[in-house]
C-alpha atoms as a PDB file:
ATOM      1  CA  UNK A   1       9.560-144.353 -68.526  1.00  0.00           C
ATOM      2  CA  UNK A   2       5.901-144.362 -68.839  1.00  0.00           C
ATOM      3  CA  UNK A   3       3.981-142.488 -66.240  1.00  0.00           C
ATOM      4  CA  UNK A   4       0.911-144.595 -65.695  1.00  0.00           C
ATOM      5  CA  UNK A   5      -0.322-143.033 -61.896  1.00  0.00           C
ATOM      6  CA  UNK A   6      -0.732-140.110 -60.266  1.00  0.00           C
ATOM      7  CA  UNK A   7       1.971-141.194 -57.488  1.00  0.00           C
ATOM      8  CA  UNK A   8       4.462-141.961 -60.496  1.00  0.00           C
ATOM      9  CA  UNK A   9       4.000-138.167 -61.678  1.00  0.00           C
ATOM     10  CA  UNK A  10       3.946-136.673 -58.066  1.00  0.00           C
ATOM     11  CA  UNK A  11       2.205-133.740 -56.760  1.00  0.00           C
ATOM     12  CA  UNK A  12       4.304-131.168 -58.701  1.00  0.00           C
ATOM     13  CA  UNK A  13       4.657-132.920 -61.939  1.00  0.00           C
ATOM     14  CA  UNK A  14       0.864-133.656 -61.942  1.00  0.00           C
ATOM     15  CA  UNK A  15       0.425-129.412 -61.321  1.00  0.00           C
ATOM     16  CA  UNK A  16       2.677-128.887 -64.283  1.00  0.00           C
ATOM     17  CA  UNK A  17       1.005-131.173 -66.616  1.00  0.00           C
ATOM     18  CA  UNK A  18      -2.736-129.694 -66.133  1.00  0.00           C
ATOM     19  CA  UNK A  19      -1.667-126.152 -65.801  1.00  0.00           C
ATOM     20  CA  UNK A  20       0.735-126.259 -69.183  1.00  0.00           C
ATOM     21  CA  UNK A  21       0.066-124.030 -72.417  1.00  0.00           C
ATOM     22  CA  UNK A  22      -2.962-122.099 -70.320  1.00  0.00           C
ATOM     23  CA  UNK A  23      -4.649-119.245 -72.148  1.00  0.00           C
ATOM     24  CA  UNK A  24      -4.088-116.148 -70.936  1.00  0.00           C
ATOM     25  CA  UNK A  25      -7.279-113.615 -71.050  1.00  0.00           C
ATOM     26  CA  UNK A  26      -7.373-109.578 -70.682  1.00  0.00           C
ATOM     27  CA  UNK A  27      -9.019-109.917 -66.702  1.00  0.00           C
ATOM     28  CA  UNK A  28      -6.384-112.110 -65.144  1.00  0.00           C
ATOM     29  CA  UNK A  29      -3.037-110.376 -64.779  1.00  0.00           C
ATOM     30  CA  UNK A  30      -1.735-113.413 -62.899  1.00  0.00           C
ATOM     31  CA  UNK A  31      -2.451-117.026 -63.206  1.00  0.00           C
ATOM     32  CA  UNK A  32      -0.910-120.317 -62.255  1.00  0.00           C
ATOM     33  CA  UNK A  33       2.553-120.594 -60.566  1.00  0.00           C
ATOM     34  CA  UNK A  34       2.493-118.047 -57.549  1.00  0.00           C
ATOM     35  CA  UNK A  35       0.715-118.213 -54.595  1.00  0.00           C
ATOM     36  CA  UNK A  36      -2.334-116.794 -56.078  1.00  0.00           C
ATOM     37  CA  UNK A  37      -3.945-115.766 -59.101  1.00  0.00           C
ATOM     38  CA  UNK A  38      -4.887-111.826 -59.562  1.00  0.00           C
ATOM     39  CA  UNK A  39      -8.017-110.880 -62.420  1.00  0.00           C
ATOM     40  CA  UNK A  40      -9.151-107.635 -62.906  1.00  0.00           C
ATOM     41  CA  UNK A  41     -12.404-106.689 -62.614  1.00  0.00           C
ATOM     42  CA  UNK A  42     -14.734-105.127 -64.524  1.00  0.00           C
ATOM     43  CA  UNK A  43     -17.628-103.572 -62.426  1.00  0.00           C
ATOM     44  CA  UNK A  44     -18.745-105.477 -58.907  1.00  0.00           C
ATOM     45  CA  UNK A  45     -16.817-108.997 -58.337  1.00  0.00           C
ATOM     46  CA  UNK A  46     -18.733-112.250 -58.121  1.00  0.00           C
ATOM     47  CA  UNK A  47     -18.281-115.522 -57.576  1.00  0.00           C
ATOM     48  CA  UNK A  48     -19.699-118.811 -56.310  1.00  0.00           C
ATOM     49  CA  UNK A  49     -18.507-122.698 -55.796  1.00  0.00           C
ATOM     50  CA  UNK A  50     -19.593-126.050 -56.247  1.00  0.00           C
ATOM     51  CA  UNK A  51     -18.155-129.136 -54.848  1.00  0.00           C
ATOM     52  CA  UNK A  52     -18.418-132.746 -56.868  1.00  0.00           C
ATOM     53  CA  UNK A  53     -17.879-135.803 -54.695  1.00  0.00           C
ATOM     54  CA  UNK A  54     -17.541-139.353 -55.932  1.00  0.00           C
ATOM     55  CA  UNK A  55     -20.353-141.575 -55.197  1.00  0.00           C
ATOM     56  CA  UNK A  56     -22.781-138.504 -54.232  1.00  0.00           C
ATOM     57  CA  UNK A  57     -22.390-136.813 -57.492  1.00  0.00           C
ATOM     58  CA  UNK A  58     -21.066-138.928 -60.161  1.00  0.00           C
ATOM     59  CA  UNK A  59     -19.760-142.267 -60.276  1.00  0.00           C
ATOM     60  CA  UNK A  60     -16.334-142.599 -62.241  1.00  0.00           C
ATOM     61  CA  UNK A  61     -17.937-145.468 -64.444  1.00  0.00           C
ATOM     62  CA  UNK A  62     -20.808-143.235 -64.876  1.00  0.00           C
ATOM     63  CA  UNK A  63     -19.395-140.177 -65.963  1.00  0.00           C
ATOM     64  CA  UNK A  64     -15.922-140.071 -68.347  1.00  0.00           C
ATOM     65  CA  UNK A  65     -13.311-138.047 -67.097  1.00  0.00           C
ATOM     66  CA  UNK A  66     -13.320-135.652 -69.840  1.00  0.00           C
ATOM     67  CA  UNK A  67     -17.167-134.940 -69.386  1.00  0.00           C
ATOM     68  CA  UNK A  68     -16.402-134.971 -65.558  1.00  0.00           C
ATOM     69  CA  UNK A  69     -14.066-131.731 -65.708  1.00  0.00           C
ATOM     70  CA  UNK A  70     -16.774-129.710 -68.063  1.00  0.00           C
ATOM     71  CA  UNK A  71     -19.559-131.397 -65.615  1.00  0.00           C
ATOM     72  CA  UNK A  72     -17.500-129.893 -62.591  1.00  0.00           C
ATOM     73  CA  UNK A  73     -16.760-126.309 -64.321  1.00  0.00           C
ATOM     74  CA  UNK A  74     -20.439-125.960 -66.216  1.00  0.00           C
ATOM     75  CA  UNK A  75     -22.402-126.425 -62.538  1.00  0.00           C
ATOM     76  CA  UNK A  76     -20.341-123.839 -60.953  1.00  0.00           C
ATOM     77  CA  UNK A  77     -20.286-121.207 -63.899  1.00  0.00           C
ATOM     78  CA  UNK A  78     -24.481-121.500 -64.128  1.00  0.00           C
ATOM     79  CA  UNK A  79     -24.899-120.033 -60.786  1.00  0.00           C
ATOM     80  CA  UNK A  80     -22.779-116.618 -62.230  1.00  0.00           C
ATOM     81  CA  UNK A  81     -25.236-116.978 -65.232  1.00  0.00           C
ATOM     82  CA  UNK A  82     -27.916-117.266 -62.696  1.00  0.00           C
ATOM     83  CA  UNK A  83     -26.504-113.405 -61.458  1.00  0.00           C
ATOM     84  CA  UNK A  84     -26.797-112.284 -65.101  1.00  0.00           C
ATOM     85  CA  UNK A  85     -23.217-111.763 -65.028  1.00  0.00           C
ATOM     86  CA  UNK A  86     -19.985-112.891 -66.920  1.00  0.00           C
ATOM     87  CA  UNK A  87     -17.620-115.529 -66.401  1.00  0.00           C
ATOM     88  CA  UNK A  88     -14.224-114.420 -65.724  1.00  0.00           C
ATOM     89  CA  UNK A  89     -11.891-117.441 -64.049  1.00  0.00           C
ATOM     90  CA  UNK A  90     -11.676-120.169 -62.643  1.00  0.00           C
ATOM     91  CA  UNK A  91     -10.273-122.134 -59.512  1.00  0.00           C
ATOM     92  CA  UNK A  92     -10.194-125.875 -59.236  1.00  0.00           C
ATOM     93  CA  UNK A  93      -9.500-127.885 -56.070  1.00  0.00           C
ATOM     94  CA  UNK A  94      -8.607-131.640 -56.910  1.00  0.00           C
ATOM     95  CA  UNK A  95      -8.419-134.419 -54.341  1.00  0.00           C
ATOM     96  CA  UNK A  96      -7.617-137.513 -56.514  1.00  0.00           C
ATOM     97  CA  UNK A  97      -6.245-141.230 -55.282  1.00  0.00           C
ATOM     98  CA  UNK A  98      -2.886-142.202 -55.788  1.00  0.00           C
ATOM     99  CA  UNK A  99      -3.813-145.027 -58.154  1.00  0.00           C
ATOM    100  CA  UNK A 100      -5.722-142.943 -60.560  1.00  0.00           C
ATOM    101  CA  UNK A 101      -4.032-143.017 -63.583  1.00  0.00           C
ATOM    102  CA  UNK A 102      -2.207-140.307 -65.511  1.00  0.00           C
ATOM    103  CA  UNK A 103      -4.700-140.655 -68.506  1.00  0.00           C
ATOM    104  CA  UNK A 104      -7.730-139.790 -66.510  1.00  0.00           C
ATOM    105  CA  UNK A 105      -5.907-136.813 -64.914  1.00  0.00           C
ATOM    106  CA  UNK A 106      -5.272-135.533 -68.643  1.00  0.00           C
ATOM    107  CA  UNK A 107      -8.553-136.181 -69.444  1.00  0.00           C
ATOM    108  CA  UNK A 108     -10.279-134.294 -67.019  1.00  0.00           C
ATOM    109  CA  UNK A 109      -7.586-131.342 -67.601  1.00  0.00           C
ATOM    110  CA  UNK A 110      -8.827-130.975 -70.825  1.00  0.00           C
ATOM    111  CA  UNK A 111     -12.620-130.939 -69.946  1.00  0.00           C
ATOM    112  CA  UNK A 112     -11.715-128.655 -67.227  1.00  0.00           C
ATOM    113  CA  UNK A 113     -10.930-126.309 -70.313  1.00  0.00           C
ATOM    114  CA  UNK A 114     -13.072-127.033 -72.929  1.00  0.00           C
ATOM    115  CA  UNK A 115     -16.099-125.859 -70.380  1.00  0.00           C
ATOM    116  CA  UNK A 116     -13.888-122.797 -69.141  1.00  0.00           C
ATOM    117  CA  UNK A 117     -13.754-122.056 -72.747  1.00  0.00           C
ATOM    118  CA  UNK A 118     -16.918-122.581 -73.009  1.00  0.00           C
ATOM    119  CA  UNK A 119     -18.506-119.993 -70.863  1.00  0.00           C
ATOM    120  CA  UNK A 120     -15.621-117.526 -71.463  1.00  0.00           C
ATOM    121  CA  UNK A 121     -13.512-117.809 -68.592  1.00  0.00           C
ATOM    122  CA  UNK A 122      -9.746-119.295 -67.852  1.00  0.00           C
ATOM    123  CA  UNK A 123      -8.326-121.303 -65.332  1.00  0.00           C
ATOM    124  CA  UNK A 124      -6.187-119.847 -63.216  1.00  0.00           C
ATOM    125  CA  UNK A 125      -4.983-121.776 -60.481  1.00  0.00           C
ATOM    126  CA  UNK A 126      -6.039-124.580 -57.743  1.00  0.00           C
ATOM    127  CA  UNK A 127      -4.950-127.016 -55.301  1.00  0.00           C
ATOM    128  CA  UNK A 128      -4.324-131.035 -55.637  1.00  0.00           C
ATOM    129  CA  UNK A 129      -4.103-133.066 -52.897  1.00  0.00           C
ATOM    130  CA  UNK A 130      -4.686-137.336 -52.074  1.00  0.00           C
ATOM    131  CA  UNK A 131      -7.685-139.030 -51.068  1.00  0.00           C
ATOM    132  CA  UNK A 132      -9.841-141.895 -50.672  1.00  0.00           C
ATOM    133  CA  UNK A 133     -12.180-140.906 -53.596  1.00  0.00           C
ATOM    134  CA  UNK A 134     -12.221-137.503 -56.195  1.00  0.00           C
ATOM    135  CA  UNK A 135     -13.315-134.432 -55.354  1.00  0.00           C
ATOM    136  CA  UNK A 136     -13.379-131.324 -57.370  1.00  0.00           C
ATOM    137  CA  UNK A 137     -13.878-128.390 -55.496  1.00  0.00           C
ATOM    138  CA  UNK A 138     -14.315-125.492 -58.822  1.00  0.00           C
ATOM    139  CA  UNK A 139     -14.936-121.627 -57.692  1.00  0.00           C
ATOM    140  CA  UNK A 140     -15.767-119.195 -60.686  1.00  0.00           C
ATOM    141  CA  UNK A 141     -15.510-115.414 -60.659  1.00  0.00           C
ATOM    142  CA  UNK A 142     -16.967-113.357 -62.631  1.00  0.00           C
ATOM    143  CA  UNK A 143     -18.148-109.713 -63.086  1.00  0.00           C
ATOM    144  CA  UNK A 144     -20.659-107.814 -63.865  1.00  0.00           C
ATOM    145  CA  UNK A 145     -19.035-105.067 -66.079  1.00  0.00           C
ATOM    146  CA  UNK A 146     -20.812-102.294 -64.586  1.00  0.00           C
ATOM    147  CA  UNK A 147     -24.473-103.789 -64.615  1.00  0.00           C
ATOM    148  CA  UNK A 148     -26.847-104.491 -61.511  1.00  0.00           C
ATOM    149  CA  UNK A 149     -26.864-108.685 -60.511  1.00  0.00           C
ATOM    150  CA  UNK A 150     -30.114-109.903 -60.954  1.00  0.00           C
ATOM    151  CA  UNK A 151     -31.266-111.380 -57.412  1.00  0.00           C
ATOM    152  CA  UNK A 152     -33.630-114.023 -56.298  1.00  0.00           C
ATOM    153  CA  UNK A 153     -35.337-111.121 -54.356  1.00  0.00           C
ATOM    154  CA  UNK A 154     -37.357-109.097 -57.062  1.00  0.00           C
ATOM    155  CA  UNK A 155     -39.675-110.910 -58.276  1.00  0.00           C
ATOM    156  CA  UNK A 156     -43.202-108.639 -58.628  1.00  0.00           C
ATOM    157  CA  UNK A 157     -46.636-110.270 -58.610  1.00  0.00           C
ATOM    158  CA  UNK A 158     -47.736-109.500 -62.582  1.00  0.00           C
ATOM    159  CA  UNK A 159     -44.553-111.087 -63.796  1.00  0.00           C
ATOM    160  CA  UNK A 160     -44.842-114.300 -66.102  1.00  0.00           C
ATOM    161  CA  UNK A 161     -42.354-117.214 -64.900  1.00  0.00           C
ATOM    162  CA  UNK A 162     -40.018-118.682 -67.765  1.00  0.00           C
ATOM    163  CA  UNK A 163     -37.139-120.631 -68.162  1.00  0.00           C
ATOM    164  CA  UNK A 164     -34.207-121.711 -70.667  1.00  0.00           C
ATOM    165  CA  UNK A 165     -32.496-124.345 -71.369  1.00  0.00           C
ATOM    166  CA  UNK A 166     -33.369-128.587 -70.437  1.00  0.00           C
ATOM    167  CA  UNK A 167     -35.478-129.895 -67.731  1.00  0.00           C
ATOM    168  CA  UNK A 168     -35.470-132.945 -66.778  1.00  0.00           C
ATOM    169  CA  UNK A 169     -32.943-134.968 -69.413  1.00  0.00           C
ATOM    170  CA  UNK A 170     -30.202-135.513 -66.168  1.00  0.00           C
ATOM    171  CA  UNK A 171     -33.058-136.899 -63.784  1.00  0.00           C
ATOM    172  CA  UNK A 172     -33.915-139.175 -66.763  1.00  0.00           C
ATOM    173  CA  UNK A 173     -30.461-139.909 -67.866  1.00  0.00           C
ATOM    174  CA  UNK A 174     -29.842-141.026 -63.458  1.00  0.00           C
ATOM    175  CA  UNK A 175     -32.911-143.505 -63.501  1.00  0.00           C
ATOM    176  CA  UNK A 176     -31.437-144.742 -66.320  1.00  0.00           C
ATOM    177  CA  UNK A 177     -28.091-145.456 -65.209  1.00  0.00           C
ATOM    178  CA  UNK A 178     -29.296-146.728 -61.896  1.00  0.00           C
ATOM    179  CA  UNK A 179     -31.213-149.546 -64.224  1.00  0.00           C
ATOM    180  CA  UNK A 180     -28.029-150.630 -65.615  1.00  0.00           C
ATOM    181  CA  UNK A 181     -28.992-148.918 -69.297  1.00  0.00           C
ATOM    182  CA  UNK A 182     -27.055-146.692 -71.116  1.00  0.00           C
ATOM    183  CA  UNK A 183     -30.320-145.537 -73.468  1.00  0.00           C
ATOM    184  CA  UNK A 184     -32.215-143.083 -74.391  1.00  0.00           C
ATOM    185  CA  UNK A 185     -28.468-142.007 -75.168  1.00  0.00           C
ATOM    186  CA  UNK A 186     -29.539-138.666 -75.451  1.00  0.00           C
ATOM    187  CA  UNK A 187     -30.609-138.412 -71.684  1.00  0.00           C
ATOM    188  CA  UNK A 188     -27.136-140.209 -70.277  1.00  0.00           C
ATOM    189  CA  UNK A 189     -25.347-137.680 -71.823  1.00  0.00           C
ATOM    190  CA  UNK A 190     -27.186-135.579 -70.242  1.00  0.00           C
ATOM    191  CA  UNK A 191     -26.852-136.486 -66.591  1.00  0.00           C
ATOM    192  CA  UNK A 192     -23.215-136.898 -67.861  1.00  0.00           C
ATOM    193  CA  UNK A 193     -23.226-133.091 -68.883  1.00  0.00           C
ATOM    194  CA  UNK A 194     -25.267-130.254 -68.332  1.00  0.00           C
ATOM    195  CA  UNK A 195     -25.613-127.925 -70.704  1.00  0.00           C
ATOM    196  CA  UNK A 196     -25.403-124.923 -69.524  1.00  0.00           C
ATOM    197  CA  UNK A 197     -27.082-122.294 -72.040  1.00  0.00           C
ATOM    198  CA  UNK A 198     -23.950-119.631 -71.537  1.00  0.00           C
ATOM    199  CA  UNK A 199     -25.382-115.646 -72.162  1.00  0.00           C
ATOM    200  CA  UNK A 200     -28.163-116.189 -71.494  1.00  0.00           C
ATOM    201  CA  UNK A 201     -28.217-115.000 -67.932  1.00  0.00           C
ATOM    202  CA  UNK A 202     -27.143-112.021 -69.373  1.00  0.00           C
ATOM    203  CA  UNK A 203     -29.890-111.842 -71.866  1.00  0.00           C
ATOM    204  CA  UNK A 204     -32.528-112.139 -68.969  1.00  0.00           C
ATOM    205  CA  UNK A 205     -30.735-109.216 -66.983  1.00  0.00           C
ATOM    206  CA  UNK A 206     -30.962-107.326 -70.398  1.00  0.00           C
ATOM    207  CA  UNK A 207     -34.642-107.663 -71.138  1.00  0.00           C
ATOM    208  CA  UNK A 208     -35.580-107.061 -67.768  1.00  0.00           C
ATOM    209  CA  UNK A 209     -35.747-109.675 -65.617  1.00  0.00           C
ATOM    210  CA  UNK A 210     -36.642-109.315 -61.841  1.00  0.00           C
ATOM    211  CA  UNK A 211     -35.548-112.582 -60.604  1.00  0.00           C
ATOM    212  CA  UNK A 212     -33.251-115.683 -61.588  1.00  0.00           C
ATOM    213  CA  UNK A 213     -31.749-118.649 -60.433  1.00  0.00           C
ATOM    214  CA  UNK A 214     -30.273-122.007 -61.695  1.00  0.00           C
ATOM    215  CA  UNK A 215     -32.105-125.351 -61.680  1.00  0.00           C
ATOM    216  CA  UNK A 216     -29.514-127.294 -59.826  1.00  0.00           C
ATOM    217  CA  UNK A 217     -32.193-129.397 -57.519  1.00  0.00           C
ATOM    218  CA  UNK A 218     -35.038-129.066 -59.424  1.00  0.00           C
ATOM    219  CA  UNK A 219     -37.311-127.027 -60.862  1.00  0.00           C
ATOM    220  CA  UNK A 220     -40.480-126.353 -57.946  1.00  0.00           C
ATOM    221  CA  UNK A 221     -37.424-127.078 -55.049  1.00  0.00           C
ATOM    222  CA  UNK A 222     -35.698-123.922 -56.728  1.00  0.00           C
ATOM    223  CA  UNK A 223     -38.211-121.282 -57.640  1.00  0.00           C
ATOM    224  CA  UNK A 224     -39.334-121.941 -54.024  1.00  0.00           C
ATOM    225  CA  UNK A 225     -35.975-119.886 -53.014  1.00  0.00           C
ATOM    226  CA  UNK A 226     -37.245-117.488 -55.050  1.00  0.00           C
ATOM    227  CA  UNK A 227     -41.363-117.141 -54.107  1.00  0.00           C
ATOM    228  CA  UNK A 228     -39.065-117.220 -50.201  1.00  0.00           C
ATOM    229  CA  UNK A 229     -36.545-114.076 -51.002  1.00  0.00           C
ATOM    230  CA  UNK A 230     -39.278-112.139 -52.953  1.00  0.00           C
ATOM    231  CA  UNK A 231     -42.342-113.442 -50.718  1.00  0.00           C
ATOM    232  CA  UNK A 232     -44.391-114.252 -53.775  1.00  0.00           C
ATOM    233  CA  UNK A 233     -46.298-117.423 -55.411  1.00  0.00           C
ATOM    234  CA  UNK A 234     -45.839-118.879 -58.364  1.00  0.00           C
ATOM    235  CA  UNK A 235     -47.689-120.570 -60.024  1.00  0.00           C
ATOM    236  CA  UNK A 236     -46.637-123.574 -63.156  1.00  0.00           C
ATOM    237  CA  UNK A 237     -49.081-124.299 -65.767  1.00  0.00           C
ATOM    238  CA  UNK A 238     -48.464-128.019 -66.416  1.00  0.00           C
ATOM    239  CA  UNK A 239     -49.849-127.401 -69.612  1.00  0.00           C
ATOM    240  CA  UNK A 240     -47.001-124.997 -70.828  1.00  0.00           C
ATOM    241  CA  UNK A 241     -44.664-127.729 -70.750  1.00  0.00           C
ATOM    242  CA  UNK A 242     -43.731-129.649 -73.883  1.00  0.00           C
ATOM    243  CA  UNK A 243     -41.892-133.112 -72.226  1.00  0.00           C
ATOM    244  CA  UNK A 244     -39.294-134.432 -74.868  1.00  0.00           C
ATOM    245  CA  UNK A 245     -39.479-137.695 -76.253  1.00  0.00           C
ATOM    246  CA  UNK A 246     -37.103-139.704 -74.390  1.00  0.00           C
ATOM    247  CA  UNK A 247     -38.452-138.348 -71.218  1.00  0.00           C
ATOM    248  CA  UNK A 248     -42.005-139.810 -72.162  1.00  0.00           C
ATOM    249  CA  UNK A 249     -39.741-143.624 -73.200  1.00  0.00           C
ATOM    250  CA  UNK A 250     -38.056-143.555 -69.894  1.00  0.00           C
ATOM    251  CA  UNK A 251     -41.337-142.302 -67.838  1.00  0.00           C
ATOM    252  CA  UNK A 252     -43.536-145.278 -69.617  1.00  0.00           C
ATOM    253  CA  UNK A 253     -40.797-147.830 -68.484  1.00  0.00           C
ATOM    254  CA  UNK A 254     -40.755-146.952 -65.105  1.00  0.00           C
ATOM    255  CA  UNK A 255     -44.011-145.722 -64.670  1.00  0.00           C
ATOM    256  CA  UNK A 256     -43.367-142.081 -63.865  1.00  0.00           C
ATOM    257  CA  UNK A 257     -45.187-139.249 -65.075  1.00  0.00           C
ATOM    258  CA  UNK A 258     -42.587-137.752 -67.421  1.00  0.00           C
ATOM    259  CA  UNK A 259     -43.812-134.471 -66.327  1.00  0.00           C
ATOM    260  CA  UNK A 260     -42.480-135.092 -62.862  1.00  0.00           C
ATOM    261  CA  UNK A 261     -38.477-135.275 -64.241  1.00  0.00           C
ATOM    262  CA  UNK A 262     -39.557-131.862 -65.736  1.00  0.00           C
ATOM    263  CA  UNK A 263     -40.461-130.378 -62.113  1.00  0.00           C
ATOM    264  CA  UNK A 264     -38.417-132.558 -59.830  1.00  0.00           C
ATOM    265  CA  UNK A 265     -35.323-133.437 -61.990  1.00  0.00           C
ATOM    266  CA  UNK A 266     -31.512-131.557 -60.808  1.00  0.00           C
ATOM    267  CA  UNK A 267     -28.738-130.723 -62.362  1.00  0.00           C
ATOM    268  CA  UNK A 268     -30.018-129.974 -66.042  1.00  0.00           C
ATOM    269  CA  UNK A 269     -28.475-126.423 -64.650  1.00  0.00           C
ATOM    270  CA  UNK A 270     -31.623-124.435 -66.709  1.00  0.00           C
ATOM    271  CA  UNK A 271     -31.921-120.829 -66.072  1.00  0.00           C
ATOM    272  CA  UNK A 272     -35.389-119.959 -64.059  1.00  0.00           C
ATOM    273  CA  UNK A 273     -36.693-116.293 -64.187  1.00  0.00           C
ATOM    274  CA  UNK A 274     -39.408-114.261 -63.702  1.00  0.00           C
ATOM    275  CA  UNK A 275     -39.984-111.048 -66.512  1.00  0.00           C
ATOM    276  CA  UNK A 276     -42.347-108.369 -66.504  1.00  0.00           C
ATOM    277  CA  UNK A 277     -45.290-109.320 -69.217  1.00  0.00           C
ATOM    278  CA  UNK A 278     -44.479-108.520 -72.556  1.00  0.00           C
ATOM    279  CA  UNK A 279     -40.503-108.549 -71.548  1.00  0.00           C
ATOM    280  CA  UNK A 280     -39.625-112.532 -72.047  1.00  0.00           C
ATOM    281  CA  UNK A 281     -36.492-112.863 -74.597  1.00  0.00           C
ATOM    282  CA  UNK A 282     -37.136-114.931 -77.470  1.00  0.00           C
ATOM    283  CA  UNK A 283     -35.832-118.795 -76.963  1.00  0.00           C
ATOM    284  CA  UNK A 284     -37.142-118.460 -73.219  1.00  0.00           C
ATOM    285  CA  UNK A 285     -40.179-120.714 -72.545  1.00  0.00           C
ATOM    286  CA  UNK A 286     -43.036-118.955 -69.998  1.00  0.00           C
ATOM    287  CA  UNK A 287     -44.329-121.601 -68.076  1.00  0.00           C
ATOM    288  CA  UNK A 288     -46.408-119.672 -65.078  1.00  0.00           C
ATOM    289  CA  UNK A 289     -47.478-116.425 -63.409  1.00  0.00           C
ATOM    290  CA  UNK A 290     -46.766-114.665 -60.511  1.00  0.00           C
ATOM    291  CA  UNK A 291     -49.003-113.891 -57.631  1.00  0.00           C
ATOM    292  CA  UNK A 292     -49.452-111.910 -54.357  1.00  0.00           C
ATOM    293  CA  UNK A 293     -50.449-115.263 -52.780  1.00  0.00           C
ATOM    294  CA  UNK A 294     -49.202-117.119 -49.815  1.00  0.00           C
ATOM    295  CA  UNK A 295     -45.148-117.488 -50.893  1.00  0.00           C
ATOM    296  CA  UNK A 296     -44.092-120.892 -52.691  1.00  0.00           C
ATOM    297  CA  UNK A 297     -44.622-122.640 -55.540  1.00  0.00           C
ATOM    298  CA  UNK A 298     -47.909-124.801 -57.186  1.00  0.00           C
ATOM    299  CA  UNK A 299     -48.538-126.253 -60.299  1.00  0.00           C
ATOM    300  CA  UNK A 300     -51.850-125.783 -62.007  1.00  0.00           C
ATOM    301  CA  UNK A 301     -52.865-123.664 -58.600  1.00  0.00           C
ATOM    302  CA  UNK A 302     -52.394-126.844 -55.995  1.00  0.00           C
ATOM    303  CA  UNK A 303     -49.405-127.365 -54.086  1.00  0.00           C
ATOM    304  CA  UNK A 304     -47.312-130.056 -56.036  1.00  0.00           C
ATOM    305  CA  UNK A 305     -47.871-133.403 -53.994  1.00  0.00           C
ATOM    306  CA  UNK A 306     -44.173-135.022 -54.470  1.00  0.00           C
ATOM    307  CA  UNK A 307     -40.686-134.382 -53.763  1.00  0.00           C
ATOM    308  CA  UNK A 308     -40.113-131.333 -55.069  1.00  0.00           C
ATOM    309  CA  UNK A 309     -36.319-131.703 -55.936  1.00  0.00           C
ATOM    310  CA  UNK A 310     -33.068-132.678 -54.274  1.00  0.00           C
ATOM    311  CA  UNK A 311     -32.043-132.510 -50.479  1.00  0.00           C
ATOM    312  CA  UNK A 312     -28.530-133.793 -49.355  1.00  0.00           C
ATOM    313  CA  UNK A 313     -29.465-134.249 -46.389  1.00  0.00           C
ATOM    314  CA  UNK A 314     -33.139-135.440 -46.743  1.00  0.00           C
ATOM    315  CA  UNK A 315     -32.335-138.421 -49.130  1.00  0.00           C
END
């Protein structure tokens, strides 16, 4: 009989189906099927989470299931690239209606993987469970393999600001969807999946860097944490930035400044860090300085007069 639902399959049968044929990998001695997983590590241990919820985060005819599970592994393995450290595994919590059907579930199974692949780590257990709407719950731990995490704290007045990776393209690809378009194509898939730019945290750590973080919430909202933890300013050159194409198409049809998706936009999940002069890595883009000035952010030496990225809980 065809299994068309979630309830058809079951709980159990569901489990079976996403967790089947799993790669194994040297750090995880133990993965699905007991009651927890056990990795080895190399070096100090870390890990972080991030939690997707229907109709806050994505919107199922926004976002295809496939690009969903990479969406919901990618912004959860960028904060370990954020550490300068290396993925390891992965944990997904799934709370899924009992109408969803079995297709989707094997859809988002096999983005789950493709993005664990992705940024080097495996999946190695979860939880599923019923609700009113999804939510995907991933963890990711990694490792450090004997290296120092690179913390928000350490940033030194002297150091140039730079970052890697998009700006922007998700912020552009949501004001698109929320005009009922589907182009500039380019910046839907976008919002629909980050890409993550996977080694390069540990790149930054390599060449020196004194201070990272991922753009999750946007670009002056999150190098504020860091001008906070290292009690620093920085300060963004608005002439440094080179605004793509369909960021300028989208900006002129809604009257934006396309510069503003640039420093306001989330979940492009960039890497932002500061280096000592002379100590950037090639591919990274400087974009500012850093002063012993009153802590936060400006751009062109003015506090920026908008928004300056996402708040739950302010919007």
């Amino acid at each position: 009989m065809e299994l068309d639902t979630v309830a058809s399959l079951g709980e159990f049968g569901i489990i079976a189906r996403i967790t089947k044929g799993l790669p194994a990998a040297p750090a995880v001695s133990v993965g699905p099927g007991d009651d927890a997983a056990v990795f080895l590590v190399n070096g100090s241990s870390v890990s972080s989470v991030d939690v997707l919820v229907e109709g806050v985060h994505f919107r199922r005819d926004w976002v295809p299931a496939e690009m969903l599970g990479r969406r919901a592994v990618a912004v959860a393995a960028a904060d370990i690239e954020a550490m300068g450290a290396y993925q390891a595994a992965v944990l997904v919590g799934l709370t899924v209606p009992a109408d969803i059907p079995v297709a989707w579930i094997d859809d988002l199974a096999k983005g789950i993987r493709l993005e664990c692949e992705a940024a080097g780590a495996v999946l190695v257990g979860g939880d599923l469970t019923r609700g009113r709407d999804v939510v995907i719950s991933v963890t990711v731990m990694g490792e450090t393999r004997g290296t120092v995490p690179v913390l928000r704290s350490g940033a030194q007045p002297g150091d140039v600001v730079a970052f890697r990776g998009r700006l922007g393209w998700s912020a552009g690809g949501l004001a698109v969807l929320s005009r009922g378009f589907r182009s500039p194509r380019a910046l839907v898939e976008a919002y629909q999946l980050p890409q993550v730019p996977y080694g390069a945290g540990a790149e930054a750590r390599l060449a020196g860097a004194t201070a990272m973080i991922d753009v999750s919430d946007g670009l002056i909202a999150d190098l504020g944490h860091i001008a906070d933890s290292s009690q620093v300013c920085l300060d963004l050159d608005s002439a440094r930035f080179d605004v793509p194409v369909p960021l300028h198409a989208v900006a002129a049809a809604t009257g934006t400044d396309p510069l503003r998706f640039m420093l306001t936009g989330g979940e492009d999940h960039a890497l932002a860090a500061t280096f000592p002069l002379g100590k950037v890595p090639l591919d990274w883009q400087v974009i500012g300085v850093v002063s012993d000035a009153e802590p936060g952010v400006l751009v062109d030496g003015q506090p920026y007069d908008e928004t300056p990225g996402w708040d739950h809980f302010r919007h």
